[in-house]
PDB file of N, CA and C in Angstrom:
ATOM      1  N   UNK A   1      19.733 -29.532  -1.909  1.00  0.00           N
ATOM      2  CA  UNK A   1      20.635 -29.091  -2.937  1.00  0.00           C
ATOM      3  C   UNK A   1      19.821 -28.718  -4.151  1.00  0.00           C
ATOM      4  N   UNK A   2      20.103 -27.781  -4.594  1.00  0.00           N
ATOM      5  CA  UNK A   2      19.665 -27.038  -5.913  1.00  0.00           C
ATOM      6  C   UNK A   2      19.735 -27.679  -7.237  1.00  0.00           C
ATOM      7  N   UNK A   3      19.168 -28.046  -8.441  1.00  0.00           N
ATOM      8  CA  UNK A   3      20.002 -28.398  -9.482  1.00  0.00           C
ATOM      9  C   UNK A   3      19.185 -27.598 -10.260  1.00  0.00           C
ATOM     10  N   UNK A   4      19.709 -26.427 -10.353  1.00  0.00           N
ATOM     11  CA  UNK A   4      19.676 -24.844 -11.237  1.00  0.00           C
ATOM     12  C   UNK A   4      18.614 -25.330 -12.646  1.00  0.00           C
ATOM     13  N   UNK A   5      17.755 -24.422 -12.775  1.00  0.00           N
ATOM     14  CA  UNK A   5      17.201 -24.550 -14.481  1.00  0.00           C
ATOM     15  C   UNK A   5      17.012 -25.999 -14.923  1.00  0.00           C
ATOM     16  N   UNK A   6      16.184 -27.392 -13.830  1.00  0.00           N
ATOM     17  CA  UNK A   6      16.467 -28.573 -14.064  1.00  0.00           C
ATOM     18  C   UNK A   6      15.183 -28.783 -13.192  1.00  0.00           C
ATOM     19  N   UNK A   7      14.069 -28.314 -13.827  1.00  0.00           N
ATOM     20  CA  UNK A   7      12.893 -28.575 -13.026  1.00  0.00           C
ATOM     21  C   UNK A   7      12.351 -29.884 -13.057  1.00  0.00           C
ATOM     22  N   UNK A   8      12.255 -30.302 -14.372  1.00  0.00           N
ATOM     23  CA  UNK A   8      11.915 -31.797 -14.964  1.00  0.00           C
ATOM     24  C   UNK A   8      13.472 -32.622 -15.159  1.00  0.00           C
ATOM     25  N   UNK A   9      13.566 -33.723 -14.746  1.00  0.00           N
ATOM     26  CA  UNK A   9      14.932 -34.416 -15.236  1.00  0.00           C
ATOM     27  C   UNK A   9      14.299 -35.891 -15.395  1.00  0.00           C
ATOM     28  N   UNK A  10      15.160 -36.141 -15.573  1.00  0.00           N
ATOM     29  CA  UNK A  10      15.219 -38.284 -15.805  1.00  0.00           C
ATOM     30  C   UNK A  10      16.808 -38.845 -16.110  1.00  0.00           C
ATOM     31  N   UNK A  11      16.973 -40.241 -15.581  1.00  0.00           N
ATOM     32  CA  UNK A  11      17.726 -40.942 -15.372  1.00  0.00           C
ATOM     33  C   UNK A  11      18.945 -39.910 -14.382  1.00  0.00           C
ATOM     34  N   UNK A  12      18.235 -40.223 -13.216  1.00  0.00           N
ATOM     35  CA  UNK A  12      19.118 -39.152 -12.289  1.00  0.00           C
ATOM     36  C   UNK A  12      19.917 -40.358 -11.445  1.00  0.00           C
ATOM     37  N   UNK A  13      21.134 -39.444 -10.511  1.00  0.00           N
ATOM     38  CA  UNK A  13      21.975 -40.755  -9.958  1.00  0.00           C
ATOM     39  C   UNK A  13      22.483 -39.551  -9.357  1.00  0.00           C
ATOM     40  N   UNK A  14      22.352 -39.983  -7.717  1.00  0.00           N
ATOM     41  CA  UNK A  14      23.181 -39.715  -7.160  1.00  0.00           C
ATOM     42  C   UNK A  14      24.052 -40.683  -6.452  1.00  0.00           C
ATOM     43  N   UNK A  15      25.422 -40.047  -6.332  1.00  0.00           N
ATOM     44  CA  UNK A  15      26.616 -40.481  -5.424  1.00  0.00           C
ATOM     45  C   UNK A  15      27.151 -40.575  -4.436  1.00  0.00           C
ATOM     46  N   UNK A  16      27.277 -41.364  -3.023  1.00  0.00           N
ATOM     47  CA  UNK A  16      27.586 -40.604  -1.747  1.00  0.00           C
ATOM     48  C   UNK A  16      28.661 -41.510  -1.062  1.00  0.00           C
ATOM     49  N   UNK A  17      29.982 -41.238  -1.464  1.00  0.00           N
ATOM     50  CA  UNK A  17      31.196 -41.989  -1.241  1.00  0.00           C
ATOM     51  C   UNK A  17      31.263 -41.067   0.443  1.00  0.00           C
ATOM     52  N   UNK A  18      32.385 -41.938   1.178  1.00  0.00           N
ATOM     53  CA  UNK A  18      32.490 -41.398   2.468  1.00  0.00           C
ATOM     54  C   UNK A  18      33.201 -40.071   2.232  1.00  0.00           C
ATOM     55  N   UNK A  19      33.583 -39.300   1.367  1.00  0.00           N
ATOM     56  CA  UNK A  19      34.196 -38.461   1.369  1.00  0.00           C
ATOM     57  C   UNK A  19      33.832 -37.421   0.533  1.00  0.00           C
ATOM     58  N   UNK A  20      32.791 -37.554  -0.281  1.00  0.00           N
ATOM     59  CA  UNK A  20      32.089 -37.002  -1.711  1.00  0.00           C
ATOM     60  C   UNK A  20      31.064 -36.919  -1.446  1.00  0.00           C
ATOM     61  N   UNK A  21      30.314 -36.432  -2.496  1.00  0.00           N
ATOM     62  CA  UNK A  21      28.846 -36.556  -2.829  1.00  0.00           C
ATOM     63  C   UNK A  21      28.763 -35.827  -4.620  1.00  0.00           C
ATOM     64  N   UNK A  22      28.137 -36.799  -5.152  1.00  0.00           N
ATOM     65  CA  UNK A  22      27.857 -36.237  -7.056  1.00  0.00           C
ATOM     66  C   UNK A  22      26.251 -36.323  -7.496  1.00  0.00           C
ATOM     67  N   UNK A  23      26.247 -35.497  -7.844  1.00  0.00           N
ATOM     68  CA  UNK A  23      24.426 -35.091  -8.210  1.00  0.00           C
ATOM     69  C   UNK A  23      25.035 -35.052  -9.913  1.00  0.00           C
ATOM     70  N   UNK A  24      23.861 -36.279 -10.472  1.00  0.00           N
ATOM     71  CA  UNK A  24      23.886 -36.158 -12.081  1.00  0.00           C
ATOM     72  C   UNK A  24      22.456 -35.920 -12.567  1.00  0.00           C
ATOM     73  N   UNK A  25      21.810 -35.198 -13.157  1.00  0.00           N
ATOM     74  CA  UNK A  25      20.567 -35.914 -13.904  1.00  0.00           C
ATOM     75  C   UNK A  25      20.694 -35.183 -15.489  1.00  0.00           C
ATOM     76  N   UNK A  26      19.676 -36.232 -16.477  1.00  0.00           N
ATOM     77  CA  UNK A  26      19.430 -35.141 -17.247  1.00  0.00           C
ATOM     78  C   UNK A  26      17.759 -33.925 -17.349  1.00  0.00           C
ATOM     79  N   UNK A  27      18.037 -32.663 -17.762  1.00  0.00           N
ATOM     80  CA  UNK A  27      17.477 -32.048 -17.339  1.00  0.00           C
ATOM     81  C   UNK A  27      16.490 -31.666 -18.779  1.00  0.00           C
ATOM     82  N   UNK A  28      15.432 -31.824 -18.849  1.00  0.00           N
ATOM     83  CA  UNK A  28      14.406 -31.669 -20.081  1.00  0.00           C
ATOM     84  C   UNK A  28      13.769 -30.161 -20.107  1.00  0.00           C
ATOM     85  N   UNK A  29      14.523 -29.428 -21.200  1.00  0.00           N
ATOM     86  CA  UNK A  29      13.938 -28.017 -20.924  1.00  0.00           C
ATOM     87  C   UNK A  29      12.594 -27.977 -22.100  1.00  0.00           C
ATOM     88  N   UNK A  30      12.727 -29.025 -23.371  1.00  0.00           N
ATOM     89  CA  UNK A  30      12.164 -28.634 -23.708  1.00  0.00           C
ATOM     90  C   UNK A  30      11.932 -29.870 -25.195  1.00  0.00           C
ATOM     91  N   UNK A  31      11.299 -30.174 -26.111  1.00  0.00           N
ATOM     92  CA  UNK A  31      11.454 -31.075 -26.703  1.00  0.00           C
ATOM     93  C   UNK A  31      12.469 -31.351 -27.479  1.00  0.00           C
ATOM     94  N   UNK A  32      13.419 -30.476 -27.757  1.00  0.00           N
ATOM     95  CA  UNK A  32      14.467 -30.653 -28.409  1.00  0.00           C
ATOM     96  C   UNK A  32      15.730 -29.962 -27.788  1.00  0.00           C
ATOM     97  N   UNK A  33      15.767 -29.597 -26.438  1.00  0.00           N
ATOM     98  CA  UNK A  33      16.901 -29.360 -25.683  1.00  0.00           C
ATOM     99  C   UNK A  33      16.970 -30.020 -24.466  1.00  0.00           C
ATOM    100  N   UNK A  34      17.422 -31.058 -24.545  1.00  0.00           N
ATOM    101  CA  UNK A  34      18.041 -31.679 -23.462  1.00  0.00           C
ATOM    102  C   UNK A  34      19.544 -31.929 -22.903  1.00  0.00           C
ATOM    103  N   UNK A  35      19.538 -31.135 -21.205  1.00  0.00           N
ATOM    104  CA  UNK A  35      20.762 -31.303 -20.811  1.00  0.00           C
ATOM    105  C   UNK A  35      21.157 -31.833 -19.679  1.00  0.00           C
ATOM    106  N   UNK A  36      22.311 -31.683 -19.495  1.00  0.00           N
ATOM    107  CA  UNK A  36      22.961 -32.833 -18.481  1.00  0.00           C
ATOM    108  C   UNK A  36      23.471 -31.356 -17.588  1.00  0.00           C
ATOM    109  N   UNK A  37      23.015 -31.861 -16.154  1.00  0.00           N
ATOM    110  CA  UNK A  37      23.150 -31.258 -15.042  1.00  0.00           C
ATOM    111  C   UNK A  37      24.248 -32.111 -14.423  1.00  0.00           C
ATOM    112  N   UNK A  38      25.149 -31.457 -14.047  1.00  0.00           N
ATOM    113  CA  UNK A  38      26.289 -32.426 -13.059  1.00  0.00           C
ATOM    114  C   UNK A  38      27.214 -31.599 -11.551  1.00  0.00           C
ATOM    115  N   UNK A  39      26.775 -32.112 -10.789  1.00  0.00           N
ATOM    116  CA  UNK A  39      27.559 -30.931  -9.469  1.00  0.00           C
ATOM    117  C   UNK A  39      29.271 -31.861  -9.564  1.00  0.00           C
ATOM    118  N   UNK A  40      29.145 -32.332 -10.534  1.00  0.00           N
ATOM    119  CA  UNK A  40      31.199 -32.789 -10.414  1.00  0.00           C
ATOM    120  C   UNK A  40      31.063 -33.111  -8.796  1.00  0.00           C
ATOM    121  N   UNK A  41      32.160 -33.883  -8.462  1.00  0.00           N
ATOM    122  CA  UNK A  41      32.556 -33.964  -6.987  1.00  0.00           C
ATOM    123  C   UNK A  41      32.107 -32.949  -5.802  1.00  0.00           C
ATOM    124  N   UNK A  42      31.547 -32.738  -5.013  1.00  0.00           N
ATOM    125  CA  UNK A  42      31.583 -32.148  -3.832  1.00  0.00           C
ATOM    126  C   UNK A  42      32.275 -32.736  -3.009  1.00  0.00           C
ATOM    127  N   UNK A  43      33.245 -32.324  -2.431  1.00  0.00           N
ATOM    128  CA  UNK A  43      34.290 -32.881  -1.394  1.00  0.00           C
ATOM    129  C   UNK A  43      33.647 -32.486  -0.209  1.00  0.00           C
ATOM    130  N   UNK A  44      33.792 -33.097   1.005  1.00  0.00           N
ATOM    131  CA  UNK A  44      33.034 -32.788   2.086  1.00  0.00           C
ATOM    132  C   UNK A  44      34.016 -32.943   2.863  1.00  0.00           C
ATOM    133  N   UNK A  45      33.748 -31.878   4.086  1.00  0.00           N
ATOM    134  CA  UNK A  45      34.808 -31.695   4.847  1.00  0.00           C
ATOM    135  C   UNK A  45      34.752 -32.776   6.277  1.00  0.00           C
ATOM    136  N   UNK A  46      33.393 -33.253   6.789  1.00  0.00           N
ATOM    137  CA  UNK A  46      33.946 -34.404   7.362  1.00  0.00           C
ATOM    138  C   UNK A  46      33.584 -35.621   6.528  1.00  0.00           C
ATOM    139  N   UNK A  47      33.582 -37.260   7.150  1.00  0.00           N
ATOM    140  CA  UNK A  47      33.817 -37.952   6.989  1.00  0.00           C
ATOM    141  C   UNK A  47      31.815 -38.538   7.350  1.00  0.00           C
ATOM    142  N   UNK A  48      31.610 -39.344   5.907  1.00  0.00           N
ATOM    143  CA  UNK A  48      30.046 -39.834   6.496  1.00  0.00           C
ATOM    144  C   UNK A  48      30.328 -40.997   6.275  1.00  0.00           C
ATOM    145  N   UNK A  49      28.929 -41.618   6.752  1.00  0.00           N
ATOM    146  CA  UNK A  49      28.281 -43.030   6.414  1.00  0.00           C
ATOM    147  C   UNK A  49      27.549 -43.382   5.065  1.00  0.00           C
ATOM    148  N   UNK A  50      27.965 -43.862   3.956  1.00  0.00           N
ATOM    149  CA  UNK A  50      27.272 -43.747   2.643  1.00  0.00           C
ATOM    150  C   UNK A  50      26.083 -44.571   3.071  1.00  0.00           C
ATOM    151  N   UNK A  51      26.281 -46.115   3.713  1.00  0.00           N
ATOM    152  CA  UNK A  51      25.028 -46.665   3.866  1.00  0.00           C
ATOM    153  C   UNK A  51      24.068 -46.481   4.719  1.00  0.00           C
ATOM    154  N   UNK A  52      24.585 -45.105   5.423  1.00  0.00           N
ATOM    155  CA  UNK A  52      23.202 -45.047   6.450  1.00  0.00           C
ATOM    156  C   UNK A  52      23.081 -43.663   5.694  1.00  0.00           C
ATOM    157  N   UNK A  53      23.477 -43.048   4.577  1.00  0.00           N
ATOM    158  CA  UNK A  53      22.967 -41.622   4.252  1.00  0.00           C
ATOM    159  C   UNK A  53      21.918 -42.037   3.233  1.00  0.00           C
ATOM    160  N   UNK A  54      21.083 -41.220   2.688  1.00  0.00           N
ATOM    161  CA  UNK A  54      19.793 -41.331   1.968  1.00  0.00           C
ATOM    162  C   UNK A  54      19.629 -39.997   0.938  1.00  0.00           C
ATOM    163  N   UNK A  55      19.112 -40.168  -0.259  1.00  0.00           N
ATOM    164  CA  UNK A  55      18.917 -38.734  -0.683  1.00  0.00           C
ATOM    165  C   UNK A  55      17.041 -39.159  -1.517  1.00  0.00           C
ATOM    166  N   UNK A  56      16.560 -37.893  -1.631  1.00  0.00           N
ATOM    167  CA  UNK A  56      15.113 -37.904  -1.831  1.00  0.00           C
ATOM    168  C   UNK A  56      14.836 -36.856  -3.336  1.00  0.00           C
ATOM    169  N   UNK A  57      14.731 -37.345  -4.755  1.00  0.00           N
ATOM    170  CA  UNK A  57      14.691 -36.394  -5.775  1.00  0.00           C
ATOM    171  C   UNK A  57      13.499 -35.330  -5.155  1.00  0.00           C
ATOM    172  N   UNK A  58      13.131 -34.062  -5.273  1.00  0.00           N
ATOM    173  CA  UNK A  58      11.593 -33.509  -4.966  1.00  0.00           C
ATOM    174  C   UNK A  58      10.986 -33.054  -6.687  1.00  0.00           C
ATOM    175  N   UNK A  59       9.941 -32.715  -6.699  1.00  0.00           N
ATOM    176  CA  UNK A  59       9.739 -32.045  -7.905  1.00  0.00           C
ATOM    177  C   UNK A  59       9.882 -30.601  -8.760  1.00  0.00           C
ATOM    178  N   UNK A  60      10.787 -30.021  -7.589  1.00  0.00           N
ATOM    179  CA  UNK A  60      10.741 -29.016  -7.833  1.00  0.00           C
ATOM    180  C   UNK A  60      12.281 -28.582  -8.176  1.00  0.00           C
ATOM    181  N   UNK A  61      13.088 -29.700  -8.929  1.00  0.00           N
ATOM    182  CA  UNK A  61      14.226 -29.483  -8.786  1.00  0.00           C
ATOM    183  C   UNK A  61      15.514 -29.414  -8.217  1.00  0.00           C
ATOM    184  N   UNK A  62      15.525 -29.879  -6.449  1.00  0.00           N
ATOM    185  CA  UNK A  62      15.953 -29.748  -5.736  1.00  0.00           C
ATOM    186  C   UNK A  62      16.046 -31.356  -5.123  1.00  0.00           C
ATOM    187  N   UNK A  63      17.581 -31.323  -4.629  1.00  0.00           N
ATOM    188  CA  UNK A  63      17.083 -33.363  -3.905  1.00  0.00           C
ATOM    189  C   UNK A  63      18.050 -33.056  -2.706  1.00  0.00           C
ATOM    190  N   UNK A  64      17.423 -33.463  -1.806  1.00  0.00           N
ATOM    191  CA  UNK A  64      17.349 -33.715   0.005  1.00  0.00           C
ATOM    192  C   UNK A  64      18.410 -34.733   0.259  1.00  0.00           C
ATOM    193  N   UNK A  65      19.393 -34.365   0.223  1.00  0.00           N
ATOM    194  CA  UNK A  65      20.468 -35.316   1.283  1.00  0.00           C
ATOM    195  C   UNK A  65      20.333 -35.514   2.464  1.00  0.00           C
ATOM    196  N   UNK A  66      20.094 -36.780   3.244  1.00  0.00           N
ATOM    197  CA  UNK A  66      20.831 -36.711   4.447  1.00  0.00           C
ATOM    198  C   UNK A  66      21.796 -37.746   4.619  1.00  0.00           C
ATOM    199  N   UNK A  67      23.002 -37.007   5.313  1.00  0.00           N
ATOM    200  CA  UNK A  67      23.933 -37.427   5.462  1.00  0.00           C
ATOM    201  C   UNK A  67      23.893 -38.000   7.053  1.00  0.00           C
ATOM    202  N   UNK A  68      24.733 -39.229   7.012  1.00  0.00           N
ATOM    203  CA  UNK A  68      25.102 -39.450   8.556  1.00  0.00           C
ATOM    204  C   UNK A  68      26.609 -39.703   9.008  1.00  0.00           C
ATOM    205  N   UNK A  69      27.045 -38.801   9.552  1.00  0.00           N
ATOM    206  CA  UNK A  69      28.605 -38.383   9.508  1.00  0.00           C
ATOM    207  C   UNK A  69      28.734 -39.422  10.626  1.00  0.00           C
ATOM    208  N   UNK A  70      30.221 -39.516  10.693  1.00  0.00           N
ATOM    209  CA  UNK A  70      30.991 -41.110  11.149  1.00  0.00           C
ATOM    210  C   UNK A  70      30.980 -40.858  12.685  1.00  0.00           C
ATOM    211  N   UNK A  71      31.389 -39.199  12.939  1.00  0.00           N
ATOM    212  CA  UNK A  71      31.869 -38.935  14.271  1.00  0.00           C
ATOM    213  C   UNK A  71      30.603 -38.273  14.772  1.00  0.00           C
ATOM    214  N   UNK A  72      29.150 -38.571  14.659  1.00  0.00           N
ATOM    215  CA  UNK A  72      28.130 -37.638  15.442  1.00  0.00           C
ATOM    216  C   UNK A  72      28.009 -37.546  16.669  1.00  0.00           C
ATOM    217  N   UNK A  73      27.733 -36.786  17.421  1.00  0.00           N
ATOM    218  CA  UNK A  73      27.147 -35.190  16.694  1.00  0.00           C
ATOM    219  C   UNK A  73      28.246 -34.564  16.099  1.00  0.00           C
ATOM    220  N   UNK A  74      29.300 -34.773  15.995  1.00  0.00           N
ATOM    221  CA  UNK A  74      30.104 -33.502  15.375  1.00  0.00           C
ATOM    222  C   UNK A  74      29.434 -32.454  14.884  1.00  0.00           C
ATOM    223  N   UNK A  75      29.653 -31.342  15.176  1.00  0.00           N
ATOM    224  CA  UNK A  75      29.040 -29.840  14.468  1.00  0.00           C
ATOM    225  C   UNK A  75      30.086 -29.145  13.610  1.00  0.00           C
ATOM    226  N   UNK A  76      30.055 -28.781  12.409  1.00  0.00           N
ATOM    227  CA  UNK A  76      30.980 -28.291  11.533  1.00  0.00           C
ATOM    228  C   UNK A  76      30.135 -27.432  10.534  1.00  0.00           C
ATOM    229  N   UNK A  77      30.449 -25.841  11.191  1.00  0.00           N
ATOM    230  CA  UNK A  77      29.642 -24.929  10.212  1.00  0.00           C
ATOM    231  C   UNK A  77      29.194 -25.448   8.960  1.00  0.00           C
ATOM    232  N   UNK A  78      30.224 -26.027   8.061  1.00  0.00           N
ATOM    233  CA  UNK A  78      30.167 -26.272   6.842  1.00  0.00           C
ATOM    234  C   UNK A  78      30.607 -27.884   6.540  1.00  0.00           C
ATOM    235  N   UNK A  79      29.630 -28.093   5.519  1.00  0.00           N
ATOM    236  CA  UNK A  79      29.738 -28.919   5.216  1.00  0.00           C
ATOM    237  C   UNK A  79      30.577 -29.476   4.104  1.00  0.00           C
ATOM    238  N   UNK A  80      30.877 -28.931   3.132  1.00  0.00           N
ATOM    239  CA  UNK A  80      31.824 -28.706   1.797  1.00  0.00           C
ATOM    240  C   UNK A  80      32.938 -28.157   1.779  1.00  0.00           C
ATOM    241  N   UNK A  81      34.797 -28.835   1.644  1.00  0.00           N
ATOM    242  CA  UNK A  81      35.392 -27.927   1.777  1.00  0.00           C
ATOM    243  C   UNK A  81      35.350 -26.726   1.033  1.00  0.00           C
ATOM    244  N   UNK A  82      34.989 -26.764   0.338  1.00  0.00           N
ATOM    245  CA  UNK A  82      34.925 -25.297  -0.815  1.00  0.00           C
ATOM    246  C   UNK A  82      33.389 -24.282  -0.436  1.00  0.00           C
ATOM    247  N   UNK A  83      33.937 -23.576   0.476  1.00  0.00           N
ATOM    248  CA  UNK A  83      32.559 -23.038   1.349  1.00  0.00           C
ATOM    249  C   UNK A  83      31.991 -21.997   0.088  1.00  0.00           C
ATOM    250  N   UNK A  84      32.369 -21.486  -0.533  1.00  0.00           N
ATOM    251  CA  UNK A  84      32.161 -20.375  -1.790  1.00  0.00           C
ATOM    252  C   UNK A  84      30.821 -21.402  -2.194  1.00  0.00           C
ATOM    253  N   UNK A  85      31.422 -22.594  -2.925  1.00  0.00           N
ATOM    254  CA  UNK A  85      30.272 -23.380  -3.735  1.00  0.00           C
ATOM    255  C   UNK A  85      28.883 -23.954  -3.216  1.00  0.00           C
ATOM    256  N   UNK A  86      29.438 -24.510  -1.940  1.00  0.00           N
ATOM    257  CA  UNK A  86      28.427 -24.158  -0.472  1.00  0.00           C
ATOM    258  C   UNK A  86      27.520 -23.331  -0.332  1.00  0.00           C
ATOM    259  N   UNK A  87      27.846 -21.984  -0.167  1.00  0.00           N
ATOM    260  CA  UNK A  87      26.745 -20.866  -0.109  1.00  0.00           C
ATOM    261  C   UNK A  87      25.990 -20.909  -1.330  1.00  0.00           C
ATOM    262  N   UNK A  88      26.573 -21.144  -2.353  1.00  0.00           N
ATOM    263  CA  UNK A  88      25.506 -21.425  -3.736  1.00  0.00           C
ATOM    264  C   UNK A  88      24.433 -22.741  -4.218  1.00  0.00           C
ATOM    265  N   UNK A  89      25.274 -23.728  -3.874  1.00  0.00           N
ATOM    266  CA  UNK A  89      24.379 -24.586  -3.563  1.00  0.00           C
ATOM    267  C   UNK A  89      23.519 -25.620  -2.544  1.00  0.00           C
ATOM    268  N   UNK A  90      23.425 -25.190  -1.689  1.00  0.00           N
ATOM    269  CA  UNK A  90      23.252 -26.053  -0.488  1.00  0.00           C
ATOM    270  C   UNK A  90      22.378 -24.591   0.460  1.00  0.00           C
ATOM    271  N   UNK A  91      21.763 -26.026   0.983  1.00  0.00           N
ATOM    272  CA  UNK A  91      21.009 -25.570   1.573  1.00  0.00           C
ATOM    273  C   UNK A  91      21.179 -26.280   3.393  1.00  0.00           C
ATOM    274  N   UNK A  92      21.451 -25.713   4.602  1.00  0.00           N
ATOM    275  CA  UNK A  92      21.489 -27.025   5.384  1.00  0.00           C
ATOM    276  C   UNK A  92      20.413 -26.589   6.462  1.00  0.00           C
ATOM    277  N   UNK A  93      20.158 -27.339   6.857  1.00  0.00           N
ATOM    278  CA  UNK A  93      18.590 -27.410   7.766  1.00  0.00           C
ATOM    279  C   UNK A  93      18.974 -27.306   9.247  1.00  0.00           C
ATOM    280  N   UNK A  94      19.434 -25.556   9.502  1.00  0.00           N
ATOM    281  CA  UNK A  94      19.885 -25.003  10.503  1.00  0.00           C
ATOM    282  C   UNK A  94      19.009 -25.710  11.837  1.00  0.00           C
ATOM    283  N   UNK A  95      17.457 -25.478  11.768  1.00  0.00           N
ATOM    284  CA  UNK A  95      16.928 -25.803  12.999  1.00  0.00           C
ATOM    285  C   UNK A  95      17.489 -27.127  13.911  1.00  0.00           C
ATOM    286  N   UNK A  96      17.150 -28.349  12.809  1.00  0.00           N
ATOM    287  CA  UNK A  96      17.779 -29.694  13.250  1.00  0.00           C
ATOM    288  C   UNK A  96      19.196 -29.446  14.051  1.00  0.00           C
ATOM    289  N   UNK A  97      20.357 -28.830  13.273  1.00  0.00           N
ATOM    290  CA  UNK A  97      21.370 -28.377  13.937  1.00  0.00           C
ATOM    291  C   UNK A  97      21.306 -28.010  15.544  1.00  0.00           C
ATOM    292  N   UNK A  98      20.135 -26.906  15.609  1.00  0.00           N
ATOM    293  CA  UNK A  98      19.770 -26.244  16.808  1.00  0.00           C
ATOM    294  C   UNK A  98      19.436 -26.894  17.676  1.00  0.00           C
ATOM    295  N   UNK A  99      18.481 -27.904  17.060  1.00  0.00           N
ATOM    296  CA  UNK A  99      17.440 -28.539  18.313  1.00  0.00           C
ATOM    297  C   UNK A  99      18.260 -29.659  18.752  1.00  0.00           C
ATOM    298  N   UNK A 100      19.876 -30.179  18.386  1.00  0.00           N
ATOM    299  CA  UNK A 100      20.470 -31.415  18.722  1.00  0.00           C
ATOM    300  C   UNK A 100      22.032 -30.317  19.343  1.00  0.00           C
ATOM    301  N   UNK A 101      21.886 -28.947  19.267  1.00  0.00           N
ATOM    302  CA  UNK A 101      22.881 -27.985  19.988  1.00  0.00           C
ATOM    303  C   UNK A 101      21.994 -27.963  21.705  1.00  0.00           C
ATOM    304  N   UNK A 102      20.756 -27.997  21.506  1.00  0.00           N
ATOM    305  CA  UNK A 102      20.265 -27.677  22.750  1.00  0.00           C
ATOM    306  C   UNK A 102      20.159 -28.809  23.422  1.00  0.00           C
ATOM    307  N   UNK A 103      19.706 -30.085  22.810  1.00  0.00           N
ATOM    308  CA  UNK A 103      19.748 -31.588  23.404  1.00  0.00           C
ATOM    309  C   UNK A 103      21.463 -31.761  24.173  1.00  0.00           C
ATOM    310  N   UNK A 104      22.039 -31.735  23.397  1.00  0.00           N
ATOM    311  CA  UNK A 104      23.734 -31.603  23.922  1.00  0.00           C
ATOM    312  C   UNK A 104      24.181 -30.206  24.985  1.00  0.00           C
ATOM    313  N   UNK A 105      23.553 -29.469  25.178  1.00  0.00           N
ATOM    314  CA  UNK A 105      23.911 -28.331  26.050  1.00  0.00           C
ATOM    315  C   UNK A 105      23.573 -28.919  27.041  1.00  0.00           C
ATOM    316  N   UNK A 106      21.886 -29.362  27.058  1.00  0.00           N
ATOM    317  CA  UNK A 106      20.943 -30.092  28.417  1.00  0.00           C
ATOM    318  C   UNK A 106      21.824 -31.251  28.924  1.00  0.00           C
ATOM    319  N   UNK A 107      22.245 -31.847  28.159  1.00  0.00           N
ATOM    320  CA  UNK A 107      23.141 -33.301  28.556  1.00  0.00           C
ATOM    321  C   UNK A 107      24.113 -33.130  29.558  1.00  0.00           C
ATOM    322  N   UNK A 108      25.297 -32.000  28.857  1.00  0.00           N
ATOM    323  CA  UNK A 108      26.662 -31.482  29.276  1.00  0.00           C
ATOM    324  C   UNK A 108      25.880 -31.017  30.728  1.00  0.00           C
ATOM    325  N   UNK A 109      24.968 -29.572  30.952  1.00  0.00           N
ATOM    326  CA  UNK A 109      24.761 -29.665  32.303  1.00  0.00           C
ATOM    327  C   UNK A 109      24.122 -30.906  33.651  1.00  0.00           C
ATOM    328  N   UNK A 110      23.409 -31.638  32.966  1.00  0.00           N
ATOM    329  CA  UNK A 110      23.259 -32.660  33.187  1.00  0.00           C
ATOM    330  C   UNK A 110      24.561 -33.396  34.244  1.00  0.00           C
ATOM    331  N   UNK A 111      25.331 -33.587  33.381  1.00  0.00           N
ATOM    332  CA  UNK A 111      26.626 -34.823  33.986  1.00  0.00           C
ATOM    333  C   UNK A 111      27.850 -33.454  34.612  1.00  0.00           C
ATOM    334  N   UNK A 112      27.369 -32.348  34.615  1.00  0.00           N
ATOM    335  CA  UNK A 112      27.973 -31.653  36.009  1.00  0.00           C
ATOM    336  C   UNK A 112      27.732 -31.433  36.884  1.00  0.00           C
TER     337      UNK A 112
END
């Protein structure tokens, strides 16, 4: 996930209710402008695990969710009901997707 024009921050907090997720930090542009970055609620369209999900700040502005949804593998194009805000901020790590689409294809022929 992105947090726009917020390269440097401090006292950051993120949120990861089974149904949400909230990205806060404040963002240091400069010695006398400091602001507050906030993604408000992201509603998520399925249902996760807050205590088995994890998120990772990076330095470059950007912090790494992973989520672990209740019903896995479930596959659900999207992750956010509000897919508009989705394409803008988020990023999701198609390959992983792929490489656990092909583990589950191998399986299914498998047990026929």
């Amino acid at each position: 996930m992105d947090t726009p024009e917020c390269k440097e921050s401090f006292e950051r907090e993120v949120v990861i209710d089974e149904d949400r997720v909230r990205v806060q930090a404040y963002c240091f542009n400069s010695e006398t402008d400091v602001s507050l970055y906030d993604s408000e609620d992201l509603d998520l369209k399925v249902s996760i695990l807050p205590e088995e999900s994890s998120f990772e700040w990076r330095g470059d502005g950007k912090v790494i969710l992973t989520l672990k949804k209740t019903e896995a593998p479930a596959y659900s194009r999207y992750l956010l009901k509000d897919i508009v805000r989705e394409a803008k901020e988020l990023q999701t790590w198609w390959e992983m997707r792929d490489r656990y689409i092909e583990l589950l294809e191998d399986y299914m022929i498998e047990e026929s």
